[in-house]
Protein backbone atom coordinates (compact mmCIF):
# COMPACT_ATOMS: atom_id res chain seq x y z
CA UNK A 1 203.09 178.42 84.82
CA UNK A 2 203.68 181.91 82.75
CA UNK A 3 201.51 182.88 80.19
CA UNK A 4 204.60 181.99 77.37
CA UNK A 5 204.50 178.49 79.59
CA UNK A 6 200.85 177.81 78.33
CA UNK A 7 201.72 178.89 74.57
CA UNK A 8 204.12 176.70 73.88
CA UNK A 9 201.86 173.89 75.88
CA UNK A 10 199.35 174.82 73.16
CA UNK A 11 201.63 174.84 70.16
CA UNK A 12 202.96 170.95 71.55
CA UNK A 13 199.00 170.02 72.02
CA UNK A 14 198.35 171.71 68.56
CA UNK A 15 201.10 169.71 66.92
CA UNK A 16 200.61 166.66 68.13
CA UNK A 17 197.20 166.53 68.57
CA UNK A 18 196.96 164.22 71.64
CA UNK A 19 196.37 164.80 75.17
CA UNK A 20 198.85 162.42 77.47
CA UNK A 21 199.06 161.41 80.90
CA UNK A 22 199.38 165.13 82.52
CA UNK A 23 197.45 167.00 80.09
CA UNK A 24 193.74 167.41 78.93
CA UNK A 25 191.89 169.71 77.18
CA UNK A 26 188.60 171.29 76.96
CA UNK A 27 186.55 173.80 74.63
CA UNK A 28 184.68 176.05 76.85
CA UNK A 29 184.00 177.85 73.90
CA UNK A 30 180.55 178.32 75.12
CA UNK A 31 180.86 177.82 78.50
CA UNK A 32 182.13 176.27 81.33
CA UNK A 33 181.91 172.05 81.34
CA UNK A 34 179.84 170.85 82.77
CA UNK A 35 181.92 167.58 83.88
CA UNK A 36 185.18 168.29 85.36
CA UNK A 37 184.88 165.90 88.39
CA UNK A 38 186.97 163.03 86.67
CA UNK A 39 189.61 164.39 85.58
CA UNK A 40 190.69 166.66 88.94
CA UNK A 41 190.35 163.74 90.63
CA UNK A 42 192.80 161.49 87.97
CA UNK A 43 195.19 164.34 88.26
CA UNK A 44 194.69 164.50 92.33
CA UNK A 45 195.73 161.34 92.51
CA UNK A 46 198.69 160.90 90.60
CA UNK A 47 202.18 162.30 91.53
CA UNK A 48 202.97 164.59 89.35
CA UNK A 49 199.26 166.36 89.06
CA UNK A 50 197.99 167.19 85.83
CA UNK A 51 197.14 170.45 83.61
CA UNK A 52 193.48 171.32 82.19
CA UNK A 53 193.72 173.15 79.43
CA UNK A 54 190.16 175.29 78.37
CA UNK A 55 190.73 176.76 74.83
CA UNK A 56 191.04 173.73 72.17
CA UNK A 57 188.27 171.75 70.75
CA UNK A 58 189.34 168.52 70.01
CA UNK A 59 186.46 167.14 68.07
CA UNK A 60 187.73 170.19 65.36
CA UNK A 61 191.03 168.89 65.03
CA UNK A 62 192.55 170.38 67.93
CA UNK A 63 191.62 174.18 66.71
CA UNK A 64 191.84 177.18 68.90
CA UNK A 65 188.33 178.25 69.80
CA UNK A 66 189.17 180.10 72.93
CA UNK A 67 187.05 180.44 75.98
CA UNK A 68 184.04 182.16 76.71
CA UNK A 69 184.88 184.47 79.38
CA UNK A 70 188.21 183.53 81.20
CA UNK A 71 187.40 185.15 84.58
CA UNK A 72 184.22 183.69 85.25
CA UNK A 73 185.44 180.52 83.81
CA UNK A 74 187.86 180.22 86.42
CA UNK A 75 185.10 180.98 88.94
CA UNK A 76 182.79 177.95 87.63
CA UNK A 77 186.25 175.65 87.71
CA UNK A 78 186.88 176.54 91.53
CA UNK A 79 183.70 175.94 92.12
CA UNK A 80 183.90 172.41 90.78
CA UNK A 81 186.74 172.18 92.57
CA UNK A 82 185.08 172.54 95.92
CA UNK A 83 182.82 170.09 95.31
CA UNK A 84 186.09 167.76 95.87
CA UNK A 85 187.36 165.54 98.86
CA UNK A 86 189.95 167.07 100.10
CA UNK A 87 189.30 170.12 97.94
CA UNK A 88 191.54 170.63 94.77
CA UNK A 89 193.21 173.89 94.51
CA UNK A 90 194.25 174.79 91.05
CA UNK A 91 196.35 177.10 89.78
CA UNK A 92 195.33 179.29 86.85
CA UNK A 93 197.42 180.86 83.90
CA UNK A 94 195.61 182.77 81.05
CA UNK A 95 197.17 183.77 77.73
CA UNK A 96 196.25 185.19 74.15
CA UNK A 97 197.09 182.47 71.52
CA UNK A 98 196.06 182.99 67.81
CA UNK A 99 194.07 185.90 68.59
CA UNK A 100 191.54 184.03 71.43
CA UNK A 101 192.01 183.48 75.25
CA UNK A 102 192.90 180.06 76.48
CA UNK A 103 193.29 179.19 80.70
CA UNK A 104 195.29 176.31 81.91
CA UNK A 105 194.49 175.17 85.46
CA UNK A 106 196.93 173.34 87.19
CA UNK A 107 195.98 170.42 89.48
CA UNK A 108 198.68 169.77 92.06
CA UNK A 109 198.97 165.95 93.46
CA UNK A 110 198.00 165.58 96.87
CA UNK A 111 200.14 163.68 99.19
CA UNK A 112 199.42 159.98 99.16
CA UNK A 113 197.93 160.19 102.87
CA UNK A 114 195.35 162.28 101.51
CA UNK A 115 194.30 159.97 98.37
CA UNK A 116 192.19 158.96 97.31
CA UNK A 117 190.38 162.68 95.70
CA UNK A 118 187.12 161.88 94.75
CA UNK A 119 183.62 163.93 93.78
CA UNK A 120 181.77 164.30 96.74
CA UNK A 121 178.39 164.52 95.12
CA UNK A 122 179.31 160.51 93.85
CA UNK A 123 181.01 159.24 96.91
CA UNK A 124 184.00 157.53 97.19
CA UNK A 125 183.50 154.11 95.39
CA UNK A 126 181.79 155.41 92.62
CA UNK A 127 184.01 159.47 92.55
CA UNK A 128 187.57 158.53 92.70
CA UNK A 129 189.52 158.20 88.99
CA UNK A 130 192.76 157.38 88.00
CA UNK A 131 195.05 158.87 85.30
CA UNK A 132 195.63 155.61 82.64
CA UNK A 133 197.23 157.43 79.34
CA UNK A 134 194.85 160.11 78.47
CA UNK A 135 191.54 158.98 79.61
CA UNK A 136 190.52 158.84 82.83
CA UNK A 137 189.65 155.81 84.80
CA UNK A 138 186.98 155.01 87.70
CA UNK A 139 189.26 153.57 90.27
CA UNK A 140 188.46 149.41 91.52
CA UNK A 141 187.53 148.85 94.54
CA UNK A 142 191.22 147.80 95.89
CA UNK A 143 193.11 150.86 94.11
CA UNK A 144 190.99 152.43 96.78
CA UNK A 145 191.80 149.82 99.87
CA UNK A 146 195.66 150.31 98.57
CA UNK A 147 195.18 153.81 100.07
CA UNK A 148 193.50 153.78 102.60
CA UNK A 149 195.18 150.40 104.14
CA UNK A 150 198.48 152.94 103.67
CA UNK A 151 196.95 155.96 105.60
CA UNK A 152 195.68 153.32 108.33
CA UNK A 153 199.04 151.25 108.15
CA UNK A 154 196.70 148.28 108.02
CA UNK A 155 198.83 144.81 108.16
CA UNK A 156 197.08 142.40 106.11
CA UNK A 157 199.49 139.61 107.09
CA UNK A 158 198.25 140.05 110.41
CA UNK A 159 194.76 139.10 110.39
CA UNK A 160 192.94 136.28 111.64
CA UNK A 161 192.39 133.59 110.08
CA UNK A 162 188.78 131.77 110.44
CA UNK A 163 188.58 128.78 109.23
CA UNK A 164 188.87 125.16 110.84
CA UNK A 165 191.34 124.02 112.80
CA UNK A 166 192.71 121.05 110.33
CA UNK A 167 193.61 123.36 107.58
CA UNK A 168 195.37 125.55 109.65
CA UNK A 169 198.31 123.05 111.04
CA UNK A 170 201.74 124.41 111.47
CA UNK A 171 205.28 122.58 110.79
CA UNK A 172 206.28 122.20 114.76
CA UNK A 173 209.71 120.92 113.47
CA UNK A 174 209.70 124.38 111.33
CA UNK A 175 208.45 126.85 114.71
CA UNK A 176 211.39 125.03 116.52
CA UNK A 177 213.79 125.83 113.82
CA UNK A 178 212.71 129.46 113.36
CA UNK A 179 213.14 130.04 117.23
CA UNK A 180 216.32 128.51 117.18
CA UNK A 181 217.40 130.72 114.87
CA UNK A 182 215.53 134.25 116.00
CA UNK A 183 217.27 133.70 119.45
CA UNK A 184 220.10 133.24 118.05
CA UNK A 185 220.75 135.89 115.61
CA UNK A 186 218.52 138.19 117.97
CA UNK A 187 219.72 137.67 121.71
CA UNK A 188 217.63 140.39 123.38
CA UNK A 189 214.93 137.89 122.45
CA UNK A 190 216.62 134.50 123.84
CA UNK A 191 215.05 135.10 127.87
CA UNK A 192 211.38 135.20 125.94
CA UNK A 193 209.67 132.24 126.17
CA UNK A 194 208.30 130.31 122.85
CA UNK A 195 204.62 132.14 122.92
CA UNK A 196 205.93 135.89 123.31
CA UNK A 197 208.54 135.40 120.80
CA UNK A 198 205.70 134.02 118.09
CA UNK A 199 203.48 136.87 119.12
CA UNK A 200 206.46 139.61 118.77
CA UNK A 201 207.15 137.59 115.43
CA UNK A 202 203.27 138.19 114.17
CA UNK A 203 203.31 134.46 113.87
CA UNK A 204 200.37 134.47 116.40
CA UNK A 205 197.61 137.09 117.96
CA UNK A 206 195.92 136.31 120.28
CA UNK A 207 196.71 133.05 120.44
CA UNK A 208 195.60 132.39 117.27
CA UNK A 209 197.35 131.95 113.62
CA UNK A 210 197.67 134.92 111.49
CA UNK A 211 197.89 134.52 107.60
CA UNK A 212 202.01 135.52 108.02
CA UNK A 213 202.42 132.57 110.04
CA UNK A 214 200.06 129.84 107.71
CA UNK A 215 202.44 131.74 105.00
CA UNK A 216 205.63 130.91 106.47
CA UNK A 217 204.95 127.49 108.20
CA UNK A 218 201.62 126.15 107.43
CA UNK A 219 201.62 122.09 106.39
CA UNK A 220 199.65 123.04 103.11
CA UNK A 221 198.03 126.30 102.88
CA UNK A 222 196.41 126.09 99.66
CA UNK A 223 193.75 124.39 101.54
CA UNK A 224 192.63 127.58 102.52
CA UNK A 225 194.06 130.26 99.59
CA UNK A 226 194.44 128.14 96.46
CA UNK A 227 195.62 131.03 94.65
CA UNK A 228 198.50 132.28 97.26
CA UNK A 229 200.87 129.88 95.10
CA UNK A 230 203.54 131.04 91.96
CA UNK A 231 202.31 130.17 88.45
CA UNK A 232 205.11 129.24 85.76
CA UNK A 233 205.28 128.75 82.51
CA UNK A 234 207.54 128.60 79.61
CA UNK A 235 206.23 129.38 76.07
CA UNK A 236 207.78 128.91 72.96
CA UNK A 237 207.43 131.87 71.58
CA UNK A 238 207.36 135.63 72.32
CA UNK A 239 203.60 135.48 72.62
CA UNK A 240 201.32 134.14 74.54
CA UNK A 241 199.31 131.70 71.92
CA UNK A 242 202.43 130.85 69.82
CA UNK A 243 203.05 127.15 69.61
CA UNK A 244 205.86 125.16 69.59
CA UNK A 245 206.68 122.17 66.78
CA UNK A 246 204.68 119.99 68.14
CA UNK A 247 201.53 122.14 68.76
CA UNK A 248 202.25 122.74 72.58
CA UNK A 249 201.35 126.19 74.46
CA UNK A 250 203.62 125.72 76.98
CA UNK A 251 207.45 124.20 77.25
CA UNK A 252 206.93 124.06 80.88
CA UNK A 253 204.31 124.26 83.22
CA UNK A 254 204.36 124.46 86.84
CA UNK A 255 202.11 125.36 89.89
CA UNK A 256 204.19 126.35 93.12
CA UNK A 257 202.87 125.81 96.69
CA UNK A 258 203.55 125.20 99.98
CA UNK A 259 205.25 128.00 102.08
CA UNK A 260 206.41 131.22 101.07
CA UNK A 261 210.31 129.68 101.30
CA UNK A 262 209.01 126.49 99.50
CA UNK A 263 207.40 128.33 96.88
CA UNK A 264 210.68 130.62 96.15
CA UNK A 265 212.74 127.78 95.91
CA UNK A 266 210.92 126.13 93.48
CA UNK A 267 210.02 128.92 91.13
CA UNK A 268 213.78 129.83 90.97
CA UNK A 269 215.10 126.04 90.46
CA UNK A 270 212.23 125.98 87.45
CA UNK A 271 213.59 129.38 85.91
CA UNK A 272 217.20 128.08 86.35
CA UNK A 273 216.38 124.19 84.68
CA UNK A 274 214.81 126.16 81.73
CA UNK A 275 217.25 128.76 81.19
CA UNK A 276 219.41 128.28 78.35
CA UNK A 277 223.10 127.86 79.16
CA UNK A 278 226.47 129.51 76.92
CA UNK A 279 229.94 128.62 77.37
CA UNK A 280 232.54 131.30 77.03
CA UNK A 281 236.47 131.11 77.23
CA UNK A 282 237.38 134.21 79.49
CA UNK A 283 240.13 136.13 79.49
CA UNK A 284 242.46 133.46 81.20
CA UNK A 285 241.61 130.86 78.67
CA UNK A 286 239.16 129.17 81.02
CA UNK A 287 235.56 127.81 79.80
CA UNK A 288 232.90 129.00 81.96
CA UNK A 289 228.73 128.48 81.35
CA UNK A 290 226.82 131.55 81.08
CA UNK A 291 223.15 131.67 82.09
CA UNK A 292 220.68 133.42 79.94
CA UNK A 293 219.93 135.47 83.20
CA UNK A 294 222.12 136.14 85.70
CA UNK A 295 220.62 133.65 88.42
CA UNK A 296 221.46 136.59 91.52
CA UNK A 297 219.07 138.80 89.81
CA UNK A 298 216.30 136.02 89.29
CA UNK A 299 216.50 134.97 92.99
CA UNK A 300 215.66 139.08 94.11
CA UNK A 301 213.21 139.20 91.70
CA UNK A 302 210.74 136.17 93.02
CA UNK A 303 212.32 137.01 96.40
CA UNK A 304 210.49 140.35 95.92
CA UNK A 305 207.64 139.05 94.91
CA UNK A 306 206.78 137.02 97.28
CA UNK A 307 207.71 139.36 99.98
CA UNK A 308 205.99 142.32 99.24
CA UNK A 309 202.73 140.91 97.29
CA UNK A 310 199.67 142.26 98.43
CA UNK A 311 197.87 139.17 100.96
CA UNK A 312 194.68 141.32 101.24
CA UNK A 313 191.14 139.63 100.55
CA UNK A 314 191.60 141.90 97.16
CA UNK A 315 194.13 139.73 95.93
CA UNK A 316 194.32 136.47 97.19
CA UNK A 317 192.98 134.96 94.28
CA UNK A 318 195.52 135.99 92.35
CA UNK A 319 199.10 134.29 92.09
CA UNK A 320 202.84 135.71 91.43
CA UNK A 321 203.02 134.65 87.71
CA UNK A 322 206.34 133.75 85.88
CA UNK A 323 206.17 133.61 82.12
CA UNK A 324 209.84 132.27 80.17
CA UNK A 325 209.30 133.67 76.33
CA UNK A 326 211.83 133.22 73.77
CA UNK A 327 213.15 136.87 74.25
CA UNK A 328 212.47 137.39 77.87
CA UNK A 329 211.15 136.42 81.18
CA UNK A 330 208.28 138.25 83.34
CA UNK A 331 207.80 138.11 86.82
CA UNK A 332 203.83 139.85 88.27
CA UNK A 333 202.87 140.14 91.78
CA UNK A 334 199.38 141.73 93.19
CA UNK A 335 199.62 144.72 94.93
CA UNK A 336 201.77 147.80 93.06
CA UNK A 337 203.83 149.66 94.41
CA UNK A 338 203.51 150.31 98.30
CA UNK A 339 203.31 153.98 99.90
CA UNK A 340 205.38 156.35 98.66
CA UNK A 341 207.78 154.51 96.23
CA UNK A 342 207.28 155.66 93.11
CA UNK A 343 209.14 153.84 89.57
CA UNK A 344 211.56 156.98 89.13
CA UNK A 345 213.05 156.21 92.80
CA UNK A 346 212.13 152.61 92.93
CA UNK A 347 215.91 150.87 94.30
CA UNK A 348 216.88 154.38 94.91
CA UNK A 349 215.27 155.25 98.51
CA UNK A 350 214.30 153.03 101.17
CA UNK A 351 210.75 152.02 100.92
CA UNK A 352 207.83 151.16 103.18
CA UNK A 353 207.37 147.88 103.39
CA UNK A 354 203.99 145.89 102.86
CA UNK A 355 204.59 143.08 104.80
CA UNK A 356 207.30 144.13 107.29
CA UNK A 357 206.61 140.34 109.63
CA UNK A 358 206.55 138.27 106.65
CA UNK A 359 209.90 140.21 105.82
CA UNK A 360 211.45 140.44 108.67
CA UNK A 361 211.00 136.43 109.31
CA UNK A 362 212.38 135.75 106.12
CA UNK A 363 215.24 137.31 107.09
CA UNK A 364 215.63 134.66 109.73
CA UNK A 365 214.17 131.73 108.02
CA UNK A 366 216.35 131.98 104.83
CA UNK A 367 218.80 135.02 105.29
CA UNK A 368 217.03 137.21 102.74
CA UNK A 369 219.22 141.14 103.21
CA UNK A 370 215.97 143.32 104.01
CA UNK A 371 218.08 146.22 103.51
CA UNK A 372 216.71 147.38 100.45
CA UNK A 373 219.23 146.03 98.26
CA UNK A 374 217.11 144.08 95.58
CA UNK A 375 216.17 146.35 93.25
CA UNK A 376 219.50 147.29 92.87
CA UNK A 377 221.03 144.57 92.73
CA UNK A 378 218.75 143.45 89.85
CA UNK A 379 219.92 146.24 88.23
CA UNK A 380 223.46 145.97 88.65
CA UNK A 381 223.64 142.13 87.53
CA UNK A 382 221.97 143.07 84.29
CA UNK A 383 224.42 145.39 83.42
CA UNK A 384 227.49 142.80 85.02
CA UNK A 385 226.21 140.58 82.41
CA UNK A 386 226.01 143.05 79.42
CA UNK A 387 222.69 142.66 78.76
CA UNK A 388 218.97 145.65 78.69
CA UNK A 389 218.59 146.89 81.79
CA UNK A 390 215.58 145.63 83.69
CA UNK A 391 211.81 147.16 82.85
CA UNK A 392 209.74 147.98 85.94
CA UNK A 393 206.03 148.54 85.23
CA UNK A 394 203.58 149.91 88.14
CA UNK A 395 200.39 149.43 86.70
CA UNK A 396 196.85 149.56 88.19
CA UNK A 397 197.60 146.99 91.21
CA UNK A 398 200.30 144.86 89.58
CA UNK A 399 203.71 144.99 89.70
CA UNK A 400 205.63 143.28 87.09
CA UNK A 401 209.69 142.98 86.23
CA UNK A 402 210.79 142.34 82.97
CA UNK A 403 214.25 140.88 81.78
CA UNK A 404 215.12 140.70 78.27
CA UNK A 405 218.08 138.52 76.58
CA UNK A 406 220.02 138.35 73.72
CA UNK A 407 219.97 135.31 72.19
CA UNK A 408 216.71 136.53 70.48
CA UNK A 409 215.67 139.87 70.97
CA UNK A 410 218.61 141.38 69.30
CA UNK A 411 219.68 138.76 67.22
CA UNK A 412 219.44 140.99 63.86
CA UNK A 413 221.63 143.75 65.25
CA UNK A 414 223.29 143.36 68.54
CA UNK A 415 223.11 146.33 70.94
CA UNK A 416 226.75 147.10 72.12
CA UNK A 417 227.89 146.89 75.28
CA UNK A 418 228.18 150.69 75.55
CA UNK A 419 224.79 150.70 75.22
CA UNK A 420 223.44 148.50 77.62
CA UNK A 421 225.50 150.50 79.62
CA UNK A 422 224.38 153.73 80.03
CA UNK A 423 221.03 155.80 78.39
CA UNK A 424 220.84 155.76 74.74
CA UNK A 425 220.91 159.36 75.23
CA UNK A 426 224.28 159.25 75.02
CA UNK A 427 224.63 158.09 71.99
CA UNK A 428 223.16 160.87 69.68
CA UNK A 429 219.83 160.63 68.23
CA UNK A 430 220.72 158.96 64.69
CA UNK A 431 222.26 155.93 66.26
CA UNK A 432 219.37 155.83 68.89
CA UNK A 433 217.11 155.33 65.72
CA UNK A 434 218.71 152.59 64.61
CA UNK A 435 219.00 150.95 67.83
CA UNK A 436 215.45 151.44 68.66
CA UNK A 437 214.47 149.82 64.89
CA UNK A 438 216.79 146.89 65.78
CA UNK A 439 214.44 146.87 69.38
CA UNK A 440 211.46 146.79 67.64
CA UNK A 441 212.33 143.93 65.99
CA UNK A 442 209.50 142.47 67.89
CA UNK A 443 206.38 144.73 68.88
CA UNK A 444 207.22 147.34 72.05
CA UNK A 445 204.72 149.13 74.48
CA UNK A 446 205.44 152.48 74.74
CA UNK A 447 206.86 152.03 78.45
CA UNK A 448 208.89 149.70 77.04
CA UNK A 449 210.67 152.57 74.40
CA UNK A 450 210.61 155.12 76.78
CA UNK A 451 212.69 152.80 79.60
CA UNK A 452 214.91 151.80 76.43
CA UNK A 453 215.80 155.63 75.32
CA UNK A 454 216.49 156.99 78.94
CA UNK A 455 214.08 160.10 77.63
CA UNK A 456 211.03 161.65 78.51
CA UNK A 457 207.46 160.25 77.69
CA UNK A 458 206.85 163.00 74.94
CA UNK A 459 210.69 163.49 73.54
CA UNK A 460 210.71 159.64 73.15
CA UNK A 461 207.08 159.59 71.58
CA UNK A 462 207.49 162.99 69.28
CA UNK A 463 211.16 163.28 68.56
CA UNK A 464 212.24 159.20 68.16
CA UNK A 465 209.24 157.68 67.40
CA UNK A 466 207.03 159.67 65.45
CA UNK A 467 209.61 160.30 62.86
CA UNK A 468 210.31 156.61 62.38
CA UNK A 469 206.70 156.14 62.19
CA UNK A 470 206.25 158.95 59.77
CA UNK A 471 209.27 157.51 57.60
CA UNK A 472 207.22 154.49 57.23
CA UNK A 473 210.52 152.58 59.15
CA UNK A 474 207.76 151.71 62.33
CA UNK A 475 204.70 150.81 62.05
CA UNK A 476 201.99 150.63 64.91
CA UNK A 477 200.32 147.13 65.82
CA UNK A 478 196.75 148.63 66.04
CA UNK A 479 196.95 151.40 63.56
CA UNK A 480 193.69 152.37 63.94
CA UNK A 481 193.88 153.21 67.48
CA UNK A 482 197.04 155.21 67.57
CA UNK A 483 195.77 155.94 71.19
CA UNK A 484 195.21 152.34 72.39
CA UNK A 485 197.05 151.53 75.76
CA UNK A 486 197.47 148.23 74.37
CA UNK A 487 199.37 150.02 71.19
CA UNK A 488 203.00 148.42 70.33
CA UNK A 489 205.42 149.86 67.61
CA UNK A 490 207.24 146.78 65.38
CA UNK A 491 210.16 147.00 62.92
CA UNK A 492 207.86 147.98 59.29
């Protein structure tokens, strides 16, 4: 950056007094710190990089103490930086800012091939961090594996399984069916016999079952992975621990199993029993029931889910979870985000695929598109059906899609249609205000506001928010930890 860059990054930092997710700061008023190793690996490892910025002293209310001696400061920092796996080269900037000299060094991201960065001197397991807010995080043991099984295009669908032989019986009638249908809708495969084509399929290696192929046809699987199953509940509130009239936690509670097409059929017949249903009179007079969700976008959701979980040893104790609140519905799955795909082009580009057998047979078993079409589709059913735009979160291994309705979120002041339709952007900041107190109308993460505005992390937080806040209008849920990553903003 140029030096009039870094001074009006220190009159944002100044005025806000926070670091965020690409920013932290350091005194170095009396020399270099001696702990660095952290944060160039957090900001290594994330897309976008990160800036360090040597000048501030937080613990003095963000005031501009300046740094010892730039130059060799930037000597000690390179240093450090050599000391990294791969090594981190930063870029430098110094400027004069109220009469002292403060240095930003900028971390580039390395390419995801090359992740994770971590401090030599602690190893891997113990040196590799990950950005979460502002503070910065040792990474688990499977954010690691996530990388590396990328850079070594590991197939964990693939692998063996070891166990014995009377909890690892296939459906015969359901192999017959599946090469039925592979030679039929793939005729350069019809002259294999039944063996090659289950090998080709990943369905076997070796002559012996693979986890893709106890996934897709096993008699009961749980035998083996309790936990490879879909979790669903209804609750009758917005919250987790809100009960209904007569003291229940749950509406509706279910426990998938079976195969992976067994398993998406019944988690989308459950959503679809305990949606709520409308009838309308359209524009030809003609009464027609509405859904609460538009049932196209529910089916890519779990189909999603279930295709491109993670079905490492990291994660097969953990289920896809569907929880049905009053205002919205929730869909998790282990395993983020795979390889490159990233939430800003999530839908967007194609992506690499986790699982590409279990996907690819799926496509056969149950004619599931494989083309990339999901996300979008999600997407453009929401907005077919007038109602917020899906929220995608990426966080620390789990994936999770959100869908809000109307019937209660908005029930106090109804977002238009115009709205739903395009960024609140366009609408002008005033009326953004008042839509985003009519949001909060129930607590909101700050992913949650930022997805809602269409803005920036910082214009959304500093601009919108702050003022609200300020003009006693919001109000945070954990006031006093206004940094909290578990902070929400409600209606005051």
């Amino acid at each position: 950056m140029q030096s009039d860059e870094l001074i009006s990054l220190v009159k944002m930092i100044k005025e806000h007094k926070c670091e965020i997710q690409e920013i932290d700061i350091k005194s170095a008023e009396k020399g270099c710190p001696q702990w660095l190793y952290n944060t160039l690996s957090s900001f290594s490892n994330q897309d976008n990089g990160g800036v360090i910025v040597f000048g501030i002293a937080e613990d003095k209310d963000y005031k501009t103490v300046g740094v010892y001696d730039a130059q060799d400061l930037q000597k000690k920092v390179t240093e450090k930086c050599k000391q990294m796996e791969p090594t981190v080269r930063p870029l430098f900037t110094v400027a004069a800012f109220e009469g002292k000299s403060v240095v930003s060094a900028e971390i580039p991201g390395v390419d995801i091939t090359e992740r994770p960065v971590f401090y030599k001197g602690s190893g891997r397991l113990k040196g590799s961090y990950v950005r979460v807010g502002e503070s910065d995080e040792q990474m688990s043991e499977y954010e690691i594996y996530s990388y590396e099984a990328y850079r070594r295009k590991t197939c964990d669908e693939l692998r063996i399984l070891d166990a014995r032989d009377e909890f690892i019986d296939v459906s015969k009638d359901e192999i017959s069916l599946f090469l039925a249908k592979l030679r039929s809708k793939k005729p350069n495969l019809s002259g294999l016999d039944d063996k090659k084509n289950l090998t080709l399929s990943g369905i076997y290696s070796n002559d012996r079952l693979t986890l893709a192929g106890l996934m897709l046809f096993g008699l009961y699987l749980q035998a083996l992975f309790p936990q490879l199953c879909i979790t669903a509940v209804v609750v009758p509130g917005i919250e987790i621990g809100i009960t209904g009239n007569g003291n229940e936690r749950f509406l509706d509670n279910k426990k998938f199993e079976g195969t992976i097409p067994q398993m998406i059929e019944g988690a989308i017949s459950f959503i679809g029993r305990n949606m709520r249903e409308s009838t309308i009179i359209d524009d030809n007079g003609k009464r027609v029931d509405k859904t609460e969700y538009p049932l196209k976008a529910i089916r890519e959701i779990i189909l999603n889910a279930a295709i491109h979980r993670d079905y490492s040893i990291h994660t097969e104790n953990s289920p896809i979870r569907v929880l049905m609140f009053a205002d919205r519905i929730e869909v998790e799955n282990p395993g983020g985000l795979y390889g490159r795909i990233t939430l800003s082009n999530l839908g967007k580009v194609g992506a690499d695929t986790r699982n590409p057998y279990i996907a690819s047979n799926l496509e056969i078993m149950i004619d599931t598109e494989n083309r990339f079409s999901g996300i979008p589709t999600i997407i453009n059913e929401m907005s077919e059906a007038i109602l917020p735009q899906p929220v995608f979160e990426n966080k620390r291994g789990v994936f999770k899609v959100t869908l809000y309705n109307l019937n209660y979120t908005y029930k106090e002041d109804p977002v238009s249609t115009q709205t739903m339709q395009k960024p609140l952007r366009m609408n002008g900041i005033g009326d953004i205000s008042e839509k985003i107190l009519a949001f909060c109308s129930i607590p909101r993460s700050r992913d949650e506001l930022i997805t809602f505005t269409g803005y920036s992390r910082y214009y959304t937080m500093s601009k919108i928010i702050k003022p609200l806040i300020d003009g006693k209008k919001l109000k945070m849920t954990i006031p006093e930890k206004p940094k909290s990553p578990k902070q929400k903003y409600v209606r005051a």
